[in-house]
N, C-alpha and C. Protein backbone atom coordinates (compact mmCIF):
# COMPACT_ATOMS: atom_id res chain seq x y z
N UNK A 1 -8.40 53.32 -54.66
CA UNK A 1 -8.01 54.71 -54.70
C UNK A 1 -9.05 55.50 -55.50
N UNK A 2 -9.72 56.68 -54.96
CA UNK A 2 -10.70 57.67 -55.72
C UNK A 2 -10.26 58.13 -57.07
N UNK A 3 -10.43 58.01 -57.99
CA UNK A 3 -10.05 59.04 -59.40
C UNK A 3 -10.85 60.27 -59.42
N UNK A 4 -11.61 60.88 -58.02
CA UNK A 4 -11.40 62.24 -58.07
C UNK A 4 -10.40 63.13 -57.50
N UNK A 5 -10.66 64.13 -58.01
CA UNK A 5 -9.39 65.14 -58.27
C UNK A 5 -9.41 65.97 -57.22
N UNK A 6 -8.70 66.51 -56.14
CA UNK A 6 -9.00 67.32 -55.35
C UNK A 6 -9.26 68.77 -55.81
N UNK A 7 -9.91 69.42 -55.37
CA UNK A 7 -9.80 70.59 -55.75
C UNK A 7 -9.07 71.94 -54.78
N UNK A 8 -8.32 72.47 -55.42
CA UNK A 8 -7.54 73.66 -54.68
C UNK A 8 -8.01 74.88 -55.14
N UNK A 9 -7.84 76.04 -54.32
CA UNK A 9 -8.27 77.13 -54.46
C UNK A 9 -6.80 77.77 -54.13
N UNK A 10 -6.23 78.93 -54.36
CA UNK A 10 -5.39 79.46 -54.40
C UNK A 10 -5.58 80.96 -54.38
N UNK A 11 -5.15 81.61 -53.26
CA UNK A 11 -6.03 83.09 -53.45
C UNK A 11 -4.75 83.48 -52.44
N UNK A 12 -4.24 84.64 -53.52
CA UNK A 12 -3.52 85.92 -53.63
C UNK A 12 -3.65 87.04 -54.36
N UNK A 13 -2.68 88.10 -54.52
CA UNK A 13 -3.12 88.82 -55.84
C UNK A 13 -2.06 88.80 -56.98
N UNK A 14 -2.18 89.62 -57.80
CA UNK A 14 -1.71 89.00 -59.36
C UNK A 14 -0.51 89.13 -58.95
N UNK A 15 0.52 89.54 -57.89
CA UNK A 15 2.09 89.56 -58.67
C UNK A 15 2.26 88.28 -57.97
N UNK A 16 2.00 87.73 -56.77
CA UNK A 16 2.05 86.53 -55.94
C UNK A 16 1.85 85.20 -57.52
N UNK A 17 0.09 85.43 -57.88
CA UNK A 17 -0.10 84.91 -59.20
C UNK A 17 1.36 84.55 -60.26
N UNK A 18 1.83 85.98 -60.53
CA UNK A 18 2.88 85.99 -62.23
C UNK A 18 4.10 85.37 -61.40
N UNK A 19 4.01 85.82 -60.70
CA UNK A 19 5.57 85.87 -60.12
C UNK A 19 6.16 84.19 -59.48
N UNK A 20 5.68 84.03 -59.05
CA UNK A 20 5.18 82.80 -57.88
C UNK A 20 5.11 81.30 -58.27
N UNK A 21 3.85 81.62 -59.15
CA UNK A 21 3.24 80.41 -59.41
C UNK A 21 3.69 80.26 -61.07
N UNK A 22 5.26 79.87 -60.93
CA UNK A 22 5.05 79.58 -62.50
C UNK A 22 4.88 78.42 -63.24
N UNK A 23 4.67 78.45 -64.59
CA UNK A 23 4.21 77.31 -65.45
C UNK A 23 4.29 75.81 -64.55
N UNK A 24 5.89 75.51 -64.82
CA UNK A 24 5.93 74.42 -64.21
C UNK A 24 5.70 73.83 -62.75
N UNK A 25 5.36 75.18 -61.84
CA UNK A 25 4.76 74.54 -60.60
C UNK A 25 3.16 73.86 -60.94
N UNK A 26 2.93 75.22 -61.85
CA UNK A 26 0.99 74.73 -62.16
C UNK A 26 0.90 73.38 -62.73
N UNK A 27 1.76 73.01 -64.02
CA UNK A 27 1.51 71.75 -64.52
C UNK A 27 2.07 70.99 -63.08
N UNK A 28 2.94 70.34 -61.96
CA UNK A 28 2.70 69.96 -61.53
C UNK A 28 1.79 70.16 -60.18
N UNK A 29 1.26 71.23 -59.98
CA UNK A 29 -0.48 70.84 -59.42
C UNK A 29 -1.28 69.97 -60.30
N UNK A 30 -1.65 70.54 -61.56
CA UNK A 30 -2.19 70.13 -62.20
C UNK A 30 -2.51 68.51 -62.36
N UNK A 31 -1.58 68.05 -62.04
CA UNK A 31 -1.20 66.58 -62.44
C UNK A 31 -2.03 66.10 -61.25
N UNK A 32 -2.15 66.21 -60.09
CA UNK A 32 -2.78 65.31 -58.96
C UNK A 32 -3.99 66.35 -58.61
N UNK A 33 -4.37 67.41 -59.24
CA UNK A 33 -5.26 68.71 -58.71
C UNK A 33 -5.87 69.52 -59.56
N UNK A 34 -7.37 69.27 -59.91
CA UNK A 34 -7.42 70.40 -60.20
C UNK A 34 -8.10 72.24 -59.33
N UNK A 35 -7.59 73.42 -59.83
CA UNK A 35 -7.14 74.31 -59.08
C UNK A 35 -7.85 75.57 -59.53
N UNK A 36 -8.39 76.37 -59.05
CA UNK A 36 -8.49 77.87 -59.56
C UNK A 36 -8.04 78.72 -58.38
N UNK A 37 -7.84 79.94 -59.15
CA UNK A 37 -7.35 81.38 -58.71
C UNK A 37 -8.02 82.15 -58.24
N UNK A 38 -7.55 82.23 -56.60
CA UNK A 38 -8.90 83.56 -56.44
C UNK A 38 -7.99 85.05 -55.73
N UNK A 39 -8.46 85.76 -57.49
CA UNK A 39 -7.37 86.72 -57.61
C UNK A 39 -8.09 88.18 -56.37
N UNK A 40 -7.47 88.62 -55.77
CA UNK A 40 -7.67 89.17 -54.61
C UNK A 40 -6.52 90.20 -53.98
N UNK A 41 -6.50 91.84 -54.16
CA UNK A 41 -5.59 92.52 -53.89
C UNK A 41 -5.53 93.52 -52.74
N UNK A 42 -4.93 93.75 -52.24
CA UNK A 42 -4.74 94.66 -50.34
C UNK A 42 -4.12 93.89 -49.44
N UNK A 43 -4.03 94.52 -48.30
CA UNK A 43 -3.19 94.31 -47.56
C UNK A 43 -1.72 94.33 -47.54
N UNK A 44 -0.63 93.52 -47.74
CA UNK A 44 0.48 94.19 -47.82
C UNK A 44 1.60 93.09 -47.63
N UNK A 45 2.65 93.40 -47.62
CA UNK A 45 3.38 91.84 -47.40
C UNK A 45 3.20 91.53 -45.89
N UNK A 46 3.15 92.39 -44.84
CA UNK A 46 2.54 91.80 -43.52
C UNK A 46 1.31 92.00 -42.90
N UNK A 47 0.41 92.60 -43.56
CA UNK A 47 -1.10 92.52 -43.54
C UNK A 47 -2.28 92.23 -44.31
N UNK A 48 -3.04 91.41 -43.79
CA UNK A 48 -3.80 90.79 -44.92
C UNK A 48 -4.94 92.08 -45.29
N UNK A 49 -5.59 91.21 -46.01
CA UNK A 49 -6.75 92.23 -47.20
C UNK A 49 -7.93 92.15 -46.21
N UNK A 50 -8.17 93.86 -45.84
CA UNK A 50 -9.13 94.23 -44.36
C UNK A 50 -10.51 94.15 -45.56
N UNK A 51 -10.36 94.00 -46.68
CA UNK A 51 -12.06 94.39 -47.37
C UNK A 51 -12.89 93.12 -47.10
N UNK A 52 -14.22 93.48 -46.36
CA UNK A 52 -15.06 92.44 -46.38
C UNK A 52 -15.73 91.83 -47.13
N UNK A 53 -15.82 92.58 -48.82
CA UNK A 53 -16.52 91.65 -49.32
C UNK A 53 -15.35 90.94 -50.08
N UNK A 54 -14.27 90.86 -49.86
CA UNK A 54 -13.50 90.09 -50.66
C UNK A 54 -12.99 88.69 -50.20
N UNK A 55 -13.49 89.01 -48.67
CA UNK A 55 -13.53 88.15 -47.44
C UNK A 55 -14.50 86.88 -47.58
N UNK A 56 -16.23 88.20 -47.95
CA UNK A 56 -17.20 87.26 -48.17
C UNK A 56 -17.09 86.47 -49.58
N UNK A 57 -16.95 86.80 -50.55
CA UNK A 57 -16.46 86.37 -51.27
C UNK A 57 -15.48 85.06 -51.92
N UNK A 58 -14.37 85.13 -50.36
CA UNK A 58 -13.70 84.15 -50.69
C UNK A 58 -14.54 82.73 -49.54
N UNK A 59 -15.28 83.24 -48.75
CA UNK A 59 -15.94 82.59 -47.88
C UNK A 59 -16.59 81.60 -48.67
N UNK A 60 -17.61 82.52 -49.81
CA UNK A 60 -18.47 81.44 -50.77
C UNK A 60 -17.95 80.27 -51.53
N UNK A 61 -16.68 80.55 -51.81
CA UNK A 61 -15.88 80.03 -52.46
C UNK A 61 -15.71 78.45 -51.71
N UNK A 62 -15.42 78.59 -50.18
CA UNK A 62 -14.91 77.46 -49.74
C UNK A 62 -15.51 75.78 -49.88
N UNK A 63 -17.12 76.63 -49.86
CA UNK A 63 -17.83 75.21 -49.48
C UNK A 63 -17.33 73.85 -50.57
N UNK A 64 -16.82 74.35 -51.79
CA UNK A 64 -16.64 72.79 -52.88
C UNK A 64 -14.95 72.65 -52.80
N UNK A 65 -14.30 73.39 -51.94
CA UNK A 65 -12.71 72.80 -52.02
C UNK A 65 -12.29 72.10 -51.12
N UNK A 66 -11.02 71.32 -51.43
CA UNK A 66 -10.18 70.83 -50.65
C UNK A 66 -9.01 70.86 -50.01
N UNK A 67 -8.57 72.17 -50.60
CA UNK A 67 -7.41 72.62 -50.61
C UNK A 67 -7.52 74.26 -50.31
N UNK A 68 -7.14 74.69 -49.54
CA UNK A 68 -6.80 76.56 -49.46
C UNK A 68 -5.13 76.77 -49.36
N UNK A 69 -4.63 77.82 -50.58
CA UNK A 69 -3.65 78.16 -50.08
C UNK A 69 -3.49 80.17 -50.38
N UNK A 70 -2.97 80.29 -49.28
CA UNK A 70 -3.49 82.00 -49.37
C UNK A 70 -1.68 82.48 -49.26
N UNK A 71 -1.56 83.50 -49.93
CA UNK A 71 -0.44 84.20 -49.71
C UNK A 71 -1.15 85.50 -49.77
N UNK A 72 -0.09 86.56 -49.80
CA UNK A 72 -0.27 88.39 -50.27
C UNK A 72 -1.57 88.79 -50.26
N UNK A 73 -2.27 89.40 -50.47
CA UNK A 73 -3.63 89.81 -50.99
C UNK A 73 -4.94 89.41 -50.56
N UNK A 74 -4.17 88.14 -49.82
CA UNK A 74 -5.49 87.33 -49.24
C UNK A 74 -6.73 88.10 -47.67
N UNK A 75 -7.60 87.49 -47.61
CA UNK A 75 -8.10 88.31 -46.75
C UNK A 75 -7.51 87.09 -45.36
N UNK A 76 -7.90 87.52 -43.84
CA UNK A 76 -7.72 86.58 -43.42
C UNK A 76 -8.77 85.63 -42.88
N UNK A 77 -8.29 84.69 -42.94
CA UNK A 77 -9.16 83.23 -43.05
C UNK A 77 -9.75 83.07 -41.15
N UNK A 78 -10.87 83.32 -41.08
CA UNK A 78 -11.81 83.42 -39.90
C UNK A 78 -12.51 82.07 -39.57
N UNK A 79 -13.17 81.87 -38.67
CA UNK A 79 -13.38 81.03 -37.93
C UNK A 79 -14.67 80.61 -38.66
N UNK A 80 -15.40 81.51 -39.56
CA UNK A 80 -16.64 81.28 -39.83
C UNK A 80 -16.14 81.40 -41.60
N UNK A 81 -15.11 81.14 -41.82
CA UNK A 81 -15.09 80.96 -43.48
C UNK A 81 -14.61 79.23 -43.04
N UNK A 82 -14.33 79.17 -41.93
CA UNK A 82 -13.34 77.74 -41.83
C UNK A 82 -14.63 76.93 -41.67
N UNK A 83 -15.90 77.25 -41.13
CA UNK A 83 -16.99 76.20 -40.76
C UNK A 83 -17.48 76.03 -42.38
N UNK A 84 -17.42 76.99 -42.78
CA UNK A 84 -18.23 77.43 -44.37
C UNK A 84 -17.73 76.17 -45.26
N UNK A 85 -16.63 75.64 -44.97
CA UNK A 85 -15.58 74.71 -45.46
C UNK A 85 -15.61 73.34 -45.07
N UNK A 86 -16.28 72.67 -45.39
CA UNK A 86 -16.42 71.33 -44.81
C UNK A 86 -15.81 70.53 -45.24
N UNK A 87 -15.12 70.25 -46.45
CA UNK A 87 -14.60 69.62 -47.22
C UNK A 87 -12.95 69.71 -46.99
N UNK A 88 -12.89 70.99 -46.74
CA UNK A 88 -11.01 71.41 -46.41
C UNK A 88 -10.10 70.51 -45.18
N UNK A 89 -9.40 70.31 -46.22
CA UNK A 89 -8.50 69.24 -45.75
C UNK A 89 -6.94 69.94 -45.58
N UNK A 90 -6.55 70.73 -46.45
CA UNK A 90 -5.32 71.29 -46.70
C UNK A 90 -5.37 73.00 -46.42
């Protein structure tokens, strides 16, 4: 079994963040994952975030994770952030 850690990325915006994700969900990510926040705001509860550089942005992001999980705020996830991603499993 690998003793590396997967890595997750998590990208919404802050109330998804406070609200959502509390303490004890993070400590258990934490435990099998480690994770960062990619804090990111627009769109709406049924439309995602139209800004492109927040898009490009989260694009750069992909190439070292293993994990994406997007709620609220997020931009939406394109065909060419998904190649950008080689590693994404989840």
């Amino acid at each position: 079994m690998s003793t590396t850690r997967p890595k997750i990325l998590i990208a919404c915006n802050e109330n998804v963040r406070n609200n959502y994700l509390a303490p004890p969900q993070i400590e258990r990510l934490e435990a099998f994952a480690a994770w960062e926040w990619f804090p990111c705001e627009g769109g709406g509860i049924y439309d995602t975030n139209s800004d492109t550089a927040v898009a490009e942005k989260l694009q750069q992001q992909l190439s070292t994770v293993e994990g994406l999980v997007v709620c609220h705020g997020a931009p939406t996830i394109s065909a060419a952030m998904m190649d950008a991603a080689p590693q994404l499993r989840l």
